[in-house]
Protein backbone atom coordinates (compact mmCIF):
# COMPACT_ATOMS: atom_id res chain seq x y z
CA UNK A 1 63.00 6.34 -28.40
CA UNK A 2 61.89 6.36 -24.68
CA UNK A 3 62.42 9.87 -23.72
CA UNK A 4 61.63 11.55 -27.15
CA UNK A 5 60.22 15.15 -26.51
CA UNK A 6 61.80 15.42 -22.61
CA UNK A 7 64.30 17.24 -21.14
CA UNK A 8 66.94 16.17 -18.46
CA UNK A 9 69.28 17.98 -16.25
CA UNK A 10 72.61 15.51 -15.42
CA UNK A 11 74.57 16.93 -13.03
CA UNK A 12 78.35 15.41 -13.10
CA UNK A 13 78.25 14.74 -16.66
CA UNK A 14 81.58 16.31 -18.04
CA UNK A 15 82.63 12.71 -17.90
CA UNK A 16 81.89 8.48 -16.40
CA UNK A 17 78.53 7.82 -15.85
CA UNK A 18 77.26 11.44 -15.93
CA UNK A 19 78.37 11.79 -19.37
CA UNK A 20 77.02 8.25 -20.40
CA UNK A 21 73.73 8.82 -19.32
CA UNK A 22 73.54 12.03 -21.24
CA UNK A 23 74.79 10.18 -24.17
CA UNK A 24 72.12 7.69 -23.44
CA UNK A 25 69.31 10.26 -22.86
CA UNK A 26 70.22 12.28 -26.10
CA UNK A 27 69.69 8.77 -27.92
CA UNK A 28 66.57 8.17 -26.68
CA UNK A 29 65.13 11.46 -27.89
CA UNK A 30 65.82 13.70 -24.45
CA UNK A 31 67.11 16.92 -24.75
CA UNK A 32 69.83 16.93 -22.22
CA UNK A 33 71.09 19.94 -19.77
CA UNK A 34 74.94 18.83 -19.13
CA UNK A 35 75.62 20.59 -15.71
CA UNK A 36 79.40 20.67 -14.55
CA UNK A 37 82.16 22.27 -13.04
CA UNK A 38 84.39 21.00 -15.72
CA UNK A 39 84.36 22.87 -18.34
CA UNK A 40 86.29 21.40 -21.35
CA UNK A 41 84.95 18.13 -20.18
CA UNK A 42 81.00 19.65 -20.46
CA UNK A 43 81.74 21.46 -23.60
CA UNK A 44 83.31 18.38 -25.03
CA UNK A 45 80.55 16.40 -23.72
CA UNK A 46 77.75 18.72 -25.51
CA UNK A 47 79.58 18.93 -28.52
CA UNK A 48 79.49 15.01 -28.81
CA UNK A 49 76.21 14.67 -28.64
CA UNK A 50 75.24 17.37 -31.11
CA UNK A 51 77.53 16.10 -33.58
CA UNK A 52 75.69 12.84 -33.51
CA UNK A 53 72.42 14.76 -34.18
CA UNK A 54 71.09 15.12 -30.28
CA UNK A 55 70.27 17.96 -28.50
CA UNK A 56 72.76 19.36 -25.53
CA UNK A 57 73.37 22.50 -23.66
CA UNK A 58 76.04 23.03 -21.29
CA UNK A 59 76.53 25.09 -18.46
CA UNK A 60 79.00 25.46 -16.00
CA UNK A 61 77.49 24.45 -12.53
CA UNK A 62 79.03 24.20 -9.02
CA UNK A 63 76.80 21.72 -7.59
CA UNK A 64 77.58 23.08 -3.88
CA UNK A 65 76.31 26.46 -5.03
CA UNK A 66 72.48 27.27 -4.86
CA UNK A 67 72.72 29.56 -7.09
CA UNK A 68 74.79 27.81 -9.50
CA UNK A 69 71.91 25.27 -9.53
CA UNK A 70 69.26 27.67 -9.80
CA UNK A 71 70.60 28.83 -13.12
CA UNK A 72 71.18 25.27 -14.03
CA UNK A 73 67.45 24.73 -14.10
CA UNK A 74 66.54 27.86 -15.44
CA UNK A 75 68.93 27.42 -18.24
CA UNK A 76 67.02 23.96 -18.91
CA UNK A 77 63.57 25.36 -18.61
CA UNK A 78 64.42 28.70 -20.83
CA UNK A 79 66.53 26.62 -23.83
CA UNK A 80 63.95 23.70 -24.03
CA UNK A 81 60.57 25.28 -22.38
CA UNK A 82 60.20 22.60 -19.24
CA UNK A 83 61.98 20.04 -17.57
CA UNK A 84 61.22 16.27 -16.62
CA UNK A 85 64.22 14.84 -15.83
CA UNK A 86 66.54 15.37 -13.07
CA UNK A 87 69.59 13.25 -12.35
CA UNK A 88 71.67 14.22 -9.33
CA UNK A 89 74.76 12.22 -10.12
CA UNK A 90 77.70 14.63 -9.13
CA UNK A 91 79.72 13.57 -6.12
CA UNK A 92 83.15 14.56 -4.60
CA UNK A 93 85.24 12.24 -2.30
CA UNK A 94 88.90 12.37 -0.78
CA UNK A 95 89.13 8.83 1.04
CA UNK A 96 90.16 8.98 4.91
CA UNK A 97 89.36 7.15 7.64
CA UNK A 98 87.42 7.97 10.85
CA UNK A 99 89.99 8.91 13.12
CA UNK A 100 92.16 10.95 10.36
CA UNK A 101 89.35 12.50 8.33
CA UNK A 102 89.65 16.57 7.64
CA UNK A 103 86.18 18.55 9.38
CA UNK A 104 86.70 20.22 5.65
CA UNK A 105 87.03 17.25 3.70
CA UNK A 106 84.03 15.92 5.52
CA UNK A 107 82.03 19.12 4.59
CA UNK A 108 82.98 19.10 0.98
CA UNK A 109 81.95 15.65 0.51
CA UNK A 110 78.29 16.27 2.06
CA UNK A 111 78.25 19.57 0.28
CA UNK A 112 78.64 18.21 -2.99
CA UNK A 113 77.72 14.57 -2.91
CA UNK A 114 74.77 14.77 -0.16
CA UNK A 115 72.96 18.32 0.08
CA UNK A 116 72.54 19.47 -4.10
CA UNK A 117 70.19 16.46 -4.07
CA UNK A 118 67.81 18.30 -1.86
CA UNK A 119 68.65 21.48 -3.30
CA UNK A 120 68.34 20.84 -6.82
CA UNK A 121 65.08 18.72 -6.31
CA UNK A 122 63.99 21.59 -4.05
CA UNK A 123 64.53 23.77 -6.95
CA UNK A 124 63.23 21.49 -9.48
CA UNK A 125 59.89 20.43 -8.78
CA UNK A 126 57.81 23.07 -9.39
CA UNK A 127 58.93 22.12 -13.03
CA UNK A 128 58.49 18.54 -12.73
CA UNK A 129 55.38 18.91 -11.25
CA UNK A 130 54.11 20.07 -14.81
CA UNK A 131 55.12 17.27 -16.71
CA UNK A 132 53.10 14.32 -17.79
CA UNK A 133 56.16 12.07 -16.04
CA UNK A 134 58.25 14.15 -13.89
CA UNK A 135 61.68 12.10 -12.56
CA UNK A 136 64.36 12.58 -10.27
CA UNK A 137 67.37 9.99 -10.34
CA UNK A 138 69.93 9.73 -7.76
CA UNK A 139 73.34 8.47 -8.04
CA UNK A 140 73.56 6.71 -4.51
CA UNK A 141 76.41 3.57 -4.46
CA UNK A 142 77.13 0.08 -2.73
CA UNK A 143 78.76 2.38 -0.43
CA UNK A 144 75.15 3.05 0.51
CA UNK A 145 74.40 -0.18 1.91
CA UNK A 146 77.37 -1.90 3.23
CA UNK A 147 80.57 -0.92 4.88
CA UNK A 148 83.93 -0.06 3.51
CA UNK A 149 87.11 1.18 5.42
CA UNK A 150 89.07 4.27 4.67
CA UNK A 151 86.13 6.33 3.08
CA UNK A 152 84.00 7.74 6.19
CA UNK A 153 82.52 11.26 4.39
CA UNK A 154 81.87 9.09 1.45
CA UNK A 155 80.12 6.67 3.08
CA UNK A 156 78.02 8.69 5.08
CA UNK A 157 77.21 10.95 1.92
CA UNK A 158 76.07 7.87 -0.14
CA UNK A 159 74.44 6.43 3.20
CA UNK A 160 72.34 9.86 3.10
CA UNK A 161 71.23 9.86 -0.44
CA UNK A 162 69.56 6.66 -0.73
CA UNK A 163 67.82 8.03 2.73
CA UNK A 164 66.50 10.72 0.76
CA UNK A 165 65.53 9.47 -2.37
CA UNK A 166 63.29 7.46 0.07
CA UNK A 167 61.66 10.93 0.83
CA UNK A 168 61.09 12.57 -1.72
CA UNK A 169 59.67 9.68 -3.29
CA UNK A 170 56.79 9.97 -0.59
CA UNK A 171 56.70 13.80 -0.54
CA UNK A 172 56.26 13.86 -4.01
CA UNK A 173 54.39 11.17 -4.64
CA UNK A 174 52.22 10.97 -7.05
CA UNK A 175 53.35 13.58 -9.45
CA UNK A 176 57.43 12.90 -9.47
CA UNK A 177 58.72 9.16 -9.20
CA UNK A 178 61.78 9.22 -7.32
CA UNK A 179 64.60 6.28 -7.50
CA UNK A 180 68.28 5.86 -6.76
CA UNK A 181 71.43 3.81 -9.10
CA UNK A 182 73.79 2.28 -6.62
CA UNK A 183 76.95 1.95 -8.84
CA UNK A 184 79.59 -1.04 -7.92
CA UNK A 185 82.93 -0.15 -8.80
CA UNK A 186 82.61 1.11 -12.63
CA UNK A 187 85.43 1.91 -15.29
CA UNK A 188 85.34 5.89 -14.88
CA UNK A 189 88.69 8.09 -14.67
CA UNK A 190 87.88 8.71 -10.77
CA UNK A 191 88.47 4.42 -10.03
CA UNK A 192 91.34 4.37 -13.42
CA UNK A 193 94.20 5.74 -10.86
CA UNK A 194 93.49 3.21 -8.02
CA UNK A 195 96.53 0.85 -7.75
CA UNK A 196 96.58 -2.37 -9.65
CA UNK A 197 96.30 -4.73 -6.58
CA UNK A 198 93.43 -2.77 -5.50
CA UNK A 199 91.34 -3.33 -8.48
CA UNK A 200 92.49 -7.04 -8.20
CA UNK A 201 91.25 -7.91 -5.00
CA UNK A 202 87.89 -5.97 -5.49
CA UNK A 203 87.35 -8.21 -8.74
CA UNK A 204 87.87 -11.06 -6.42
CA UNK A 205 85.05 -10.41 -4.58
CA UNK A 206 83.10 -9.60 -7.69
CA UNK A 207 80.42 -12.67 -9.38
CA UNK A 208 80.81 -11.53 -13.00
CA UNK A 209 84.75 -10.81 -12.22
CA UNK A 210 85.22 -7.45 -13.90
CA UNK A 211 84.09 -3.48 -13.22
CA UNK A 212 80.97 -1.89 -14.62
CA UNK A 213 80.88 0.21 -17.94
CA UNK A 214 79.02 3.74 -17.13
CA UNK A 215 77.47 2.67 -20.34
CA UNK A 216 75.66 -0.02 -17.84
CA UNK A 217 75.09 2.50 -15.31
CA UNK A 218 73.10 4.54 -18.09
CA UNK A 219 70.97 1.99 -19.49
CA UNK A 220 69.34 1.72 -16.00
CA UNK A 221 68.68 5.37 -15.52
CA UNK A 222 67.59 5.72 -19.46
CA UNK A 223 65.06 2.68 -17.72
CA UNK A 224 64.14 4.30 -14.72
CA UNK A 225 63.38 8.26 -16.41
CA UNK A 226 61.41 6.32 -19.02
CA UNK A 227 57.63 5.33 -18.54
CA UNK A 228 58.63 1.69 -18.00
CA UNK A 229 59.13 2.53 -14.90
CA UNK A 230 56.11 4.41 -14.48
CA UNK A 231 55.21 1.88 -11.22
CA UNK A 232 58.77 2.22 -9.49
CA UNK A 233 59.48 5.08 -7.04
CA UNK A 234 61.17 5.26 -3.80
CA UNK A 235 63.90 2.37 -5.29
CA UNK A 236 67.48 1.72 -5.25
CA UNK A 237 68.57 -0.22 -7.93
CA UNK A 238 72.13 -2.06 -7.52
CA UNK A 239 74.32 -2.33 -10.37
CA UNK A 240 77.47 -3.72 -9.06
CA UNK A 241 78.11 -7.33 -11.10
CA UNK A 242 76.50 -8.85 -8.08
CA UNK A 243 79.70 -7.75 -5.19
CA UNK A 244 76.48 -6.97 -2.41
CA UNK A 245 75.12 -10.73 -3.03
CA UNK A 246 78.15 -11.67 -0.46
């Protein structure tokens, strides 16, 4: 198991890829911090993987609340004595374009999907910096490197993130390693309600013609938390069935 002994924080992991990953992580021997505004969805979430013999806390975090992730570290470094892993993976989008955006939609978006990365690493690296392999993973997107219409916050938000994993990864260089997922379109309940010709024309542009699993998503971040990545930092790693190849 590559991450027996460590623990991770996975913020966004009431459900899609957030709760994958923790699945993934608790498999591979982490101890996992599930850290969500949805409750039932965390509880549910840390109940599954401690019925399959892993170890999982939950707790109840607003991402766009320093405070809220304060205690979300503190509840990781007080349950399990440390932390190594951090995975900023919780986003929030309502799709507009340029012209008809909301200034509060806009602010939501960065406040949730841009700023707790720099918050939460803020917060976290005093920890990391006393492990043997301290990690941050960041949940950027495709939307981070090329353009799509009708999602401006979004876009920008994602846009920013892989910006700042860049960063950090030189800031804190060499005792945190510090790489970004960009997701393609992936079978979670946020992209399940999007209308059927949507999904069709997307797939059309898509090499291995269907969407992601988050199980997918989470078998690259179990990769990049574990020491076989111990040489990558300051990377984005598209997983997107090849749509940015175009």
């Amino acid at each position: 198991m590559r991450l027996e002994g460590r623990v991770a924080i996975i913020t966004g992991a009431a459900s899609g890829i957030g709760k994958a990953t923790a699945v993934r992580f608790a498999r591979e021997g982490a101890a996992v911090v599930i850290a969500d505004i949805n409750v039932d969805g965390g509880v549910a979430a840390a109940d599954f993987i401690t019925a399959a013999g892993g170890k999982a806390t939950f707790v109840k975090t607003d991402v766009s609340q320093r405070q809220d992730l304060a205690n979300m570290i503190n509840c990781a470094v007080d349950r399990y004595a440390g932390l190594d892993i951090l995975h900023n993976n919780a986003f929030w989008n309502r799709g507009a374009a340029a012209l008809e955006a909301r200034e509060e939609d806009w602010q939501r978006t960065l406040d949730v999907t841009l700023k707790p990365i720099w918050q939460a690493s803020q917060l976290a690296t005093p920890h990391l910096m006393k492990s043997r392999a301290g990690a941050i993973l960041n949940t950027a997107s495709v939307h981070s490197i090329v353009g799509f219409p009708g999602t401006i916050a979004y876009q920008a938000a994602k846009g920013g993130v892989l910006s700042l994993t860049r960063a950090l990864s030189l800031e804190l260089a060499p005792s945190i390693r510090v790489n970004a997922i960009l997701p393609g379109s992936i079978d979670t309940p946020v992209n399940a309600s999007a209308p059927a010709a949507v999904h069709e024309a997307f797939l059309r542009l898509v090499p291995l013609a269907r969407r992601g699993k988050p199980e997918e998503i989470a078998s690259v971040a179990a990769f990049l938390a574990s020491d076989d990545a111990s040489y990558i930092t300051g990377a984005g790693f598209v997983v997107d069935g090849g749509y940015t190849v175009h």
